[in-house]
PDB file of N, CA and C in Angstrom:
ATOM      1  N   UNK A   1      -1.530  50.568 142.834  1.00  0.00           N
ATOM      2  CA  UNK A   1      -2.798  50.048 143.311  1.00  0.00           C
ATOM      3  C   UNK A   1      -3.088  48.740 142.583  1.00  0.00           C
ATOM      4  N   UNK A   2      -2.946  47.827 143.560  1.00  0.00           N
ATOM      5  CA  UNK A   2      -3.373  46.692 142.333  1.00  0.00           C
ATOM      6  C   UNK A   2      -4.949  45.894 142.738  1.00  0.00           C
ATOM      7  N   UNK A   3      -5.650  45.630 141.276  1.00  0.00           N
ATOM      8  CA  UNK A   3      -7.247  45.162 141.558  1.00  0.00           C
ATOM      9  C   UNK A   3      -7.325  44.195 141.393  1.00  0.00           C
ATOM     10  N   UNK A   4      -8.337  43.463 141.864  1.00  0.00           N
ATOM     11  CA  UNK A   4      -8.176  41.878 141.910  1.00  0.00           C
ATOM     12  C   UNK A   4      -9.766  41.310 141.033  1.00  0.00           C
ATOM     13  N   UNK A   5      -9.662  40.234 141.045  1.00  0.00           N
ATOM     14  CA  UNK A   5     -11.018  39.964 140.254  1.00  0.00           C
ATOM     15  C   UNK A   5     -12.273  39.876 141.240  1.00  0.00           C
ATOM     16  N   UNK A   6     -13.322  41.195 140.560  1.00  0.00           N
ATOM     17  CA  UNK A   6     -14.085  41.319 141.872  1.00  0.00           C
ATOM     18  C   UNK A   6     -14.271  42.507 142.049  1.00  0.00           C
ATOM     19  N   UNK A   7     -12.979  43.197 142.164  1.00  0.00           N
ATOM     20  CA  UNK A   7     -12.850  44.591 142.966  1.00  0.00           C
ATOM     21  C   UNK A   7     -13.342  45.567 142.120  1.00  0.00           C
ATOM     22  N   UNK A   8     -14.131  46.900 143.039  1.00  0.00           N
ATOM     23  CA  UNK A   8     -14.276  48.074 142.241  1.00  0.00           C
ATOM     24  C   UNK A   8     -13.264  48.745 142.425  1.00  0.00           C
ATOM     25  N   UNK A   9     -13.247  49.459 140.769  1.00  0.00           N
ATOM     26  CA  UNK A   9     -12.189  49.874 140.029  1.00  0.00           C
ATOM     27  C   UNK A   9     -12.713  51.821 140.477  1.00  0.00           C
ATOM     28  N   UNK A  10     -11.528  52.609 139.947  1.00  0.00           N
ATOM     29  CA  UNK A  10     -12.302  54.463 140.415  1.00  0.00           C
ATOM     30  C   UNK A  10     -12.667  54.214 139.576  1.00  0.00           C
ATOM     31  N   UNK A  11     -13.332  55.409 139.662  1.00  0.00           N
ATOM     32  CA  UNK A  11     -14.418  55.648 138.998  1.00  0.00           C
ATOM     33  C   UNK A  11     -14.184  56.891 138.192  1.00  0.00           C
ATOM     34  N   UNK A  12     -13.116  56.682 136.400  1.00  0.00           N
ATOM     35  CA  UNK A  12     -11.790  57.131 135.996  1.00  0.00           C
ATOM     36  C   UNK A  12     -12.776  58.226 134.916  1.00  0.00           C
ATOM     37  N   UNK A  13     -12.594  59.588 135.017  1.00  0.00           N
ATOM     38  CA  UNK A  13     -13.816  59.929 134.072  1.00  0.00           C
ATOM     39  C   UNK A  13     -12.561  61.160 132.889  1.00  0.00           C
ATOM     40  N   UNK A  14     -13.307  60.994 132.037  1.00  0.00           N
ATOM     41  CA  UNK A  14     -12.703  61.602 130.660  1.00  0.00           C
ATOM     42  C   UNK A  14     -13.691  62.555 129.867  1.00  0.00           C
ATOM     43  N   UNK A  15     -13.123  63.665 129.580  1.00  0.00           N
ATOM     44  CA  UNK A  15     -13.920  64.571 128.498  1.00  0.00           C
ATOM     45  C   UNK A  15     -14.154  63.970 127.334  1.00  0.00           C
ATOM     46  N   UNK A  16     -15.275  64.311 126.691  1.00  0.00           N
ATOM     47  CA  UNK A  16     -15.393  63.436 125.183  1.00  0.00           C
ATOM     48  C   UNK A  16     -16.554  64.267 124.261  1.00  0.00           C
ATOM     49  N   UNK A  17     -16.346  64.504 123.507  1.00  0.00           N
ATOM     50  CA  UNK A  17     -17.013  65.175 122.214  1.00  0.00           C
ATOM     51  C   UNK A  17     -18.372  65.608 122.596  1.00  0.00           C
ATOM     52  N   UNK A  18     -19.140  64.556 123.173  1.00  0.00           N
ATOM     53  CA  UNK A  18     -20.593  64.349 123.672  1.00  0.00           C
ATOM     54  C   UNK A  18     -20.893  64.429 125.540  1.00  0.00           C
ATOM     55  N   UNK A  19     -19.484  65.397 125.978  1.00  0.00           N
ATOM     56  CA  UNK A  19     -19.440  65.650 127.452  1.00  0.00           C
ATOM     57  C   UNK A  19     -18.902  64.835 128.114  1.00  0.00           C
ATOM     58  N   UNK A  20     -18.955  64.503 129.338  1.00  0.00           N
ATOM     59  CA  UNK A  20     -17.983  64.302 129.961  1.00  0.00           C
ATOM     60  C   UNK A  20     -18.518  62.472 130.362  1.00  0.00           C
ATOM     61  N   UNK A  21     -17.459  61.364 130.278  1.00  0.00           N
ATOM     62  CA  UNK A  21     -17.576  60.092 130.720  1.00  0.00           C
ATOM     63  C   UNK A  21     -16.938  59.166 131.495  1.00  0.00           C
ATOM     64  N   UNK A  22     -17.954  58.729 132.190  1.00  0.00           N
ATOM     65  CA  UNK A  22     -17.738  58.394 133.404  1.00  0.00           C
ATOM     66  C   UNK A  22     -17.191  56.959 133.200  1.00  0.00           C
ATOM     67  N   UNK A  23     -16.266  56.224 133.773  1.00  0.00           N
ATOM     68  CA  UNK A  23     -15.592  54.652 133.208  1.00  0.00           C
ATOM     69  C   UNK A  23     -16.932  54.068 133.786  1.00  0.00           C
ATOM     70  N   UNK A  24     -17.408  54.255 135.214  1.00  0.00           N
ATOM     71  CA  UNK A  24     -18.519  53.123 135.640  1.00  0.00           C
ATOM     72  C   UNK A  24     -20.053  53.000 135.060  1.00  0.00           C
ATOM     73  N   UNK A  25     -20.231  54.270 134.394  1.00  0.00           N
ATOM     74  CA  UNK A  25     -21.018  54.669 133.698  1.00  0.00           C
ATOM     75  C   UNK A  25     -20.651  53.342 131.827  1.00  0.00           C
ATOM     76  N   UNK A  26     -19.743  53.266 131.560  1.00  0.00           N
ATOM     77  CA  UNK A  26     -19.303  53.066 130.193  1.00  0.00           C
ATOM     78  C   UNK A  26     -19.535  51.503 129.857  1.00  0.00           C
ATOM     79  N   UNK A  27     -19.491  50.578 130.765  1.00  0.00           N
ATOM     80  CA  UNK A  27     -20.560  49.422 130.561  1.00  0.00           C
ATOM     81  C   UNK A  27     -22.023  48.845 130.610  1.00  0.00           C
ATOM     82  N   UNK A  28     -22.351  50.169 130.554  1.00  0.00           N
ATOM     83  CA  UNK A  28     -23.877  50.196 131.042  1.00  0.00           C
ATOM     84  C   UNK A  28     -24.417  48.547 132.086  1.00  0.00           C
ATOM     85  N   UNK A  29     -23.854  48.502 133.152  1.00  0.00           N
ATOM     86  CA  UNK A  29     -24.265  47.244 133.858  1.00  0.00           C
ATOM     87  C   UNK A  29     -23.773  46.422 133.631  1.00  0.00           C
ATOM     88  N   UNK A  30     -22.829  46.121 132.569  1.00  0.00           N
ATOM     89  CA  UNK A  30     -22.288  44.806 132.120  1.00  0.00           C
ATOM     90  C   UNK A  30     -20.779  45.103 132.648  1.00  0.00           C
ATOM     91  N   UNK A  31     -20.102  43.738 132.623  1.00  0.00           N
ATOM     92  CA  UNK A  31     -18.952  44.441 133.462  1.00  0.00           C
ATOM     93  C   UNK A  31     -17.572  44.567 132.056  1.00  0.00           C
ATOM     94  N   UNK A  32     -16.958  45.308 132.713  1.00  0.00           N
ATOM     95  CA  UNK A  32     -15.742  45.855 132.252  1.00  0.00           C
ATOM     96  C   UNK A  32     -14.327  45.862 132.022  1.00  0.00           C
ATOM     97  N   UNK A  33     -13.526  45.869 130.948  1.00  0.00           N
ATOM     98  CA  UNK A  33     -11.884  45.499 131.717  1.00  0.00           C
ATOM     99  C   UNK A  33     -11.396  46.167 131.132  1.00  0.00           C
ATOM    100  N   UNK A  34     -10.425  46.544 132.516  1.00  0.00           N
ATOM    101  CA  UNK A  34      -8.911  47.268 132.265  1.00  0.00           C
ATOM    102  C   UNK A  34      -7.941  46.586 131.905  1.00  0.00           C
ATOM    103  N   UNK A  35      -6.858  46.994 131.001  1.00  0.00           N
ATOM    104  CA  UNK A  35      -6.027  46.697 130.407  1.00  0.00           C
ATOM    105  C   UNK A  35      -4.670  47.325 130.354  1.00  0.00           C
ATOM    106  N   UNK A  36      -3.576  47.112 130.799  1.00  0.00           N
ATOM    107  CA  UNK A  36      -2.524  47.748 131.033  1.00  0.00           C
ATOM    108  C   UNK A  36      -1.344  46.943 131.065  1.00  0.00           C
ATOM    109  N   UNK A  37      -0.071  47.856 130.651  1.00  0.00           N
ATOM    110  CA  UNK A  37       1.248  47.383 130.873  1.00  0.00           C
ATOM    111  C   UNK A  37       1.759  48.002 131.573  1.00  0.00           C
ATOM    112  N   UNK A  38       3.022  47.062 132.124  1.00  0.00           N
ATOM    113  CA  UNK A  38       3.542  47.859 132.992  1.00  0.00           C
ATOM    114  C   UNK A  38       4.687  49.118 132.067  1.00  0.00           C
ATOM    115  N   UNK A  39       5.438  50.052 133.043  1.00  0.00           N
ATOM    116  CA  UNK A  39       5.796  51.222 132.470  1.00  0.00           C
ATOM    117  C   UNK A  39       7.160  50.829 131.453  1.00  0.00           C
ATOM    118  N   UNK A  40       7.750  49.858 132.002  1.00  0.00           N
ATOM    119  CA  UNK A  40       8.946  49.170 131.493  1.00  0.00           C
ATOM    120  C   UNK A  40       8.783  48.181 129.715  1.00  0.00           C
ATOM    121  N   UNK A  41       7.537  47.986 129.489  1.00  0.00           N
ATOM    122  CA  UNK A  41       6.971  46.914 128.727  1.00  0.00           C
ATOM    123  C   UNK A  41       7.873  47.091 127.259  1.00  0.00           C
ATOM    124  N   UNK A  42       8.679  46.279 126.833  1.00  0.00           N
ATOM    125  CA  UNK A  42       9.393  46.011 125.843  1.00  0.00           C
ATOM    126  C   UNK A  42       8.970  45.289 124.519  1.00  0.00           C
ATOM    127  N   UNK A  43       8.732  45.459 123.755  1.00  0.00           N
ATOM    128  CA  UNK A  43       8.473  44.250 122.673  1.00  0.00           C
ATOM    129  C   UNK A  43       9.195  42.994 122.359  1.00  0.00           C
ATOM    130  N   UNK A  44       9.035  41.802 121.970  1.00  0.00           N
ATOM    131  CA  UNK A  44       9.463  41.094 121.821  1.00  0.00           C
ATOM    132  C   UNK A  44      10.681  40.878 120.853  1.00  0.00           C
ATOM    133  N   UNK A  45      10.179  41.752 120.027  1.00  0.00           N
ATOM    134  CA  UNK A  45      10.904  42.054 118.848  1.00  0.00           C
ATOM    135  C   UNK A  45      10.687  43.587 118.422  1.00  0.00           C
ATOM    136  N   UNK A  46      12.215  44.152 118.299  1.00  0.00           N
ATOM    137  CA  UNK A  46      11.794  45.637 118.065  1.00  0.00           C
ATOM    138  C   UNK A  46      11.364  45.869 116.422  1.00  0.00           C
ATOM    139  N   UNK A  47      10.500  46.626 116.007  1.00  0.00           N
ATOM    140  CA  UNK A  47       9.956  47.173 114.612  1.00  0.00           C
ATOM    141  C   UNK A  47      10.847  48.125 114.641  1.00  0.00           C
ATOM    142  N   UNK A  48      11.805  47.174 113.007  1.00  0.00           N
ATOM    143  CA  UNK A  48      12.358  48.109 112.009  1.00  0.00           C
ATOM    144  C   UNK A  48      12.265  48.222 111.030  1.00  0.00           C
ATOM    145  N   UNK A  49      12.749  49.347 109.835  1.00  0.00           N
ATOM    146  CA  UNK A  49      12.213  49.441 108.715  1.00  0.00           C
ATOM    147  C   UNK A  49      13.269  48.952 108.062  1.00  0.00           C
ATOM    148  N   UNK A  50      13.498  47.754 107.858  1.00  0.00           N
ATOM    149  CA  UNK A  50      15.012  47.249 107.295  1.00  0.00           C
ATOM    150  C   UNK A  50      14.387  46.161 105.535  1.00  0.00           C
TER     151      UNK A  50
END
């Protein structure tokens, strides 16, 4: 699914200590961003303990 600038996003909800939260709920009016990689996403450089 891809979103564009603009678009409503679901409406992605999660359990949490203080009940249950809602993503559209979680900016209270102000707007919001998602953040993601894709599934493949590599580092630039791998972390070793050398």
């Amino acid at each position: 699914m891809a979103l564009r600038l603009g678009d409503l996003s679901l409406d992605l909800t999660a359990p949490t200590a203080s009940g249950e939260s809602r993503f559209h709920d979680w900016p209270g009016g102000n707007r919001g961003v998602i953040f993601s990689h894709p599934a493949d996403f590599a580092p630039v450089a791998p972390l070793t303990d050398e």
